[in-house]
Protein backbone atom coordinates (compact mmCIF):
# COMPACT_ATOMS: atom_id res chain seq x y z
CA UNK A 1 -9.05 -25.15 8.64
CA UNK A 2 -12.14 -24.94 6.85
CA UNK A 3 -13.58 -22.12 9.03
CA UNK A 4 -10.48 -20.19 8.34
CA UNK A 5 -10.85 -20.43 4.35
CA UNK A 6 -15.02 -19.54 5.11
CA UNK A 7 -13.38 -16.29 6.98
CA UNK A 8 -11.20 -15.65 4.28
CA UNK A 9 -13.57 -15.98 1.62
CA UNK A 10 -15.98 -13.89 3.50
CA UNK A 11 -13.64 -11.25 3.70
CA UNK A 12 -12.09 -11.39 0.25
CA UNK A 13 -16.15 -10.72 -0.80
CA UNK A 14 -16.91 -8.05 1.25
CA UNK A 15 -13.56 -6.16 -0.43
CA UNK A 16 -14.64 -7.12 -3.59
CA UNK A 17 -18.53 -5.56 -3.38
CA UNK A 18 -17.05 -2.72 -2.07
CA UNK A 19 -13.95 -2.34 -4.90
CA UNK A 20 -17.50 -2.69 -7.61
CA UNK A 21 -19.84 -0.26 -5.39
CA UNK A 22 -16.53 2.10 -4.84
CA UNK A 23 -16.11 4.85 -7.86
CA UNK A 24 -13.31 3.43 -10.13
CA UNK A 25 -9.71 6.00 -8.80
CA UNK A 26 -9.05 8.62 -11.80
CA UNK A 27 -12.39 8.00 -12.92
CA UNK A 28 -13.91 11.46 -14.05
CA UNK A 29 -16.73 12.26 -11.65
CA UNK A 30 -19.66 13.80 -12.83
CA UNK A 31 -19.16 17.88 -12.01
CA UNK A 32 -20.20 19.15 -9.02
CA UNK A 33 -21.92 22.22 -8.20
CA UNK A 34 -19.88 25.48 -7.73
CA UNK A 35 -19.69 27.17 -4.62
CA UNK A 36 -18.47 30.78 -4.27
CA UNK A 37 -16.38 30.12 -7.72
CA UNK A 38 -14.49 27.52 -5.92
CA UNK A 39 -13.93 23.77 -7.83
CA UNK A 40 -14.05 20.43 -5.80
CA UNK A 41 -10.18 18.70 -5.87
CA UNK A 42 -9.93 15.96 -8.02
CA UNK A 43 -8.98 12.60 -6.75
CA UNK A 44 -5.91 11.51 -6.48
CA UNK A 45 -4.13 8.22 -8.26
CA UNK A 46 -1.84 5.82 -6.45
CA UNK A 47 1.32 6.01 -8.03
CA UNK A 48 1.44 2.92 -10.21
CA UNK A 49 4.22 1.27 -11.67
CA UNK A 50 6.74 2.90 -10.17
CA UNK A 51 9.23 1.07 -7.74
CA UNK A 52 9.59 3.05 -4.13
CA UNK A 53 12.63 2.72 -1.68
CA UNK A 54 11.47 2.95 2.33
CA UNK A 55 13.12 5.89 3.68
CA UNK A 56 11.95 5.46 6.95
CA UNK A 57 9.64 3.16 8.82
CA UNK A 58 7.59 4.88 11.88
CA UNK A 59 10.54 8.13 12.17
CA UNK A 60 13.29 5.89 11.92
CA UNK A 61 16.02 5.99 9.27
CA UNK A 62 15.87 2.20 7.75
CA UNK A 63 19.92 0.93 6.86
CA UNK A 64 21.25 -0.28 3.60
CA UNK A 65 19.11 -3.60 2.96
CA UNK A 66 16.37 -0.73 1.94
CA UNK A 67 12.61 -2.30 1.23
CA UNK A 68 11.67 -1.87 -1.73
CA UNK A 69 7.91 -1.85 -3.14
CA UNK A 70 5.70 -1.59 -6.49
CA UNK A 71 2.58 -1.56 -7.64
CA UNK A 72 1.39 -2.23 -11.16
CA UNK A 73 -1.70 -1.64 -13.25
CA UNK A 74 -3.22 -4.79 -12.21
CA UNK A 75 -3.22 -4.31 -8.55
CA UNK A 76 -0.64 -6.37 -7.54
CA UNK A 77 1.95 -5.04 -5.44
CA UNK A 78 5.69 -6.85 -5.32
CA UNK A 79 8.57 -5.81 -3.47
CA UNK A 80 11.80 -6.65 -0.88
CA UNK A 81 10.90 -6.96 2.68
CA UNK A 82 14.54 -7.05 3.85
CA UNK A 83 15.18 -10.28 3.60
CA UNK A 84 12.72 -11.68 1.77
CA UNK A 85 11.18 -10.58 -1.47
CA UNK A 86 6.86 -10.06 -1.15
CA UNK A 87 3.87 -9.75 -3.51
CA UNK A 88 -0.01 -8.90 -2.51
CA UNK A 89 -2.70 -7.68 -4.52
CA UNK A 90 -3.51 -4.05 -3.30
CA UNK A 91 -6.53 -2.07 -3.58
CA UNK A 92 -6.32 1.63 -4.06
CA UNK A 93 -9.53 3.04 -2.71
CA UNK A 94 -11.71 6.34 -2.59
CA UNK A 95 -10.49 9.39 -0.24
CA UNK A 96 -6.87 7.90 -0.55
CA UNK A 97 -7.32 4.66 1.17
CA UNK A 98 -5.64 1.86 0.09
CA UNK A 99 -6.43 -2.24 1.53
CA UNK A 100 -3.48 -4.37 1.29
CA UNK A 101 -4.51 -8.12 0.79
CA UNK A 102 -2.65 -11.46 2.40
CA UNK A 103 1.31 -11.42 1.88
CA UNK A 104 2.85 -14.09 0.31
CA UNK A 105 6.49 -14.50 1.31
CA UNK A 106 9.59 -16.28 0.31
CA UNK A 107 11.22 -17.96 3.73
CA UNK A 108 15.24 -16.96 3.74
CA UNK A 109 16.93 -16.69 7.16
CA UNK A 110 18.94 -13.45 7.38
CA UNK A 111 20.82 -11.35 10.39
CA UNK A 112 18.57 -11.28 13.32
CA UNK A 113 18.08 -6.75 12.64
CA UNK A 114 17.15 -7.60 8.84
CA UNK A 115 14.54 -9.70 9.76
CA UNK A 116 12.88 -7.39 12.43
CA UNK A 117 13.07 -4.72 10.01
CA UNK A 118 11.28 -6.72 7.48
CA UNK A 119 9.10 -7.98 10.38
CA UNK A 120 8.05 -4.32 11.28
CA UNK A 121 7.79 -3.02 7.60
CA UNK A 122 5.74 -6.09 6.35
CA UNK A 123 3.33 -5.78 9.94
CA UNK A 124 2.95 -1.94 8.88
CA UNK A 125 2.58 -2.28 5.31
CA UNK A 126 -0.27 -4.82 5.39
CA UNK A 127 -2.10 -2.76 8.29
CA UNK A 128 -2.31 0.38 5.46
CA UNK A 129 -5.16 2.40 5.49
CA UNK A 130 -4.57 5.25 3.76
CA UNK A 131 -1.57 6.47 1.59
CA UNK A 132 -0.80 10.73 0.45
CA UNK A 133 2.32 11.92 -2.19
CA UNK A 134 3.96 14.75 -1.29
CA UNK A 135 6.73 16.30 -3.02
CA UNK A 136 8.02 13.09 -4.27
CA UNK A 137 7.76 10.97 -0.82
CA UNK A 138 4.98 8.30 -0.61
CA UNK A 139 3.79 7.67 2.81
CA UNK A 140 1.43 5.00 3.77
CA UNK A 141 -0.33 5.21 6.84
CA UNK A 142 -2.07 2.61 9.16
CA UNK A 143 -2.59 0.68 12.76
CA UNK A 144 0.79 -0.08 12.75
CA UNK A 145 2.56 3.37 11.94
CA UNK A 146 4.17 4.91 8.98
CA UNK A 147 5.96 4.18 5.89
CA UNK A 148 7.54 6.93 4.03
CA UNK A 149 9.02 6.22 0.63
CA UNK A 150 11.30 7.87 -1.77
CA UNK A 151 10.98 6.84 -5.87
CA UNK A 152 13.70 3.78 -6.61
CA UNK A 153 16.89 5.38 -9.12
CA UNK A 154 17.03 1.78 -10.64
């Protein structure tokens, strides 16, 4: 038990030094030189605040208990696994990356396919690596396959 709190702690450092060492995401960087008249892209910002429905998890439609997520200003992501309802703290990083931190999870019992969908979305979402918007779909990628995301009407 207290190994596994000395690996967690380790870990939870090591993400922290690199969040500080990281450049802050939307921060201005300093302007780089020109080549051929051409301007470097600006980083991109992970949509914050705004509350996503999955659309599909690895090429599959999902049904009508839709997951749901959000992330706010202060990092810390909340949605509906479902089943169950989530929160982690999430780390937008450089080049689009994103590290997803431990889940905590409420514990209702639901229809045996609700809780493998939630069991396959929560597995995928906490493997993220790296997220990209495009034309209104968020997509998270990682180990575990791919979430895509439309924005929430509610």
């Amino acid at each position: 038990m207290k190994q596994n709190r000395l690996v967690l702690f380790s870990f939870m450092m090591a993400l922290a030094f690199s969040l500080f060492t990281a450049p802050v995401i939307g921060q201005e960087q300093p302007p780089a030189a020109k080549s051929g008249g051409l301007t470097p892209m600006q980083p991109k910002q992970f949509p914050v605040g705004v509350q996503w429905v999955l659309v599909s998890l690895n090429g599959k439609s999902v049904g009508l208990n839709q997951p749901t997520l959000q992330l706010d200003a202060q990092l810390r992501m909340r949605g509906f696994g479902g089943c169950n309802t989530f929160s982690a703290v999430a780390y937008p990083l450089k080049n689009q990356g994103l590290a997803v931190g431990p889940l905590a999870l409420t514990r209702k019992e639901c229809a045996k396919a609700e809780m493998e969908l939630e069991k396959a979305y929560l597995l995928t979402l906490r493997t993220t690596a790296k997220w990209e918007e495009r034309e209104g779909i968020l997509i998270l990628l990682g180990q575990a396959g791919e979430l895509k995301f439309d924005r929430a009407l509610f």
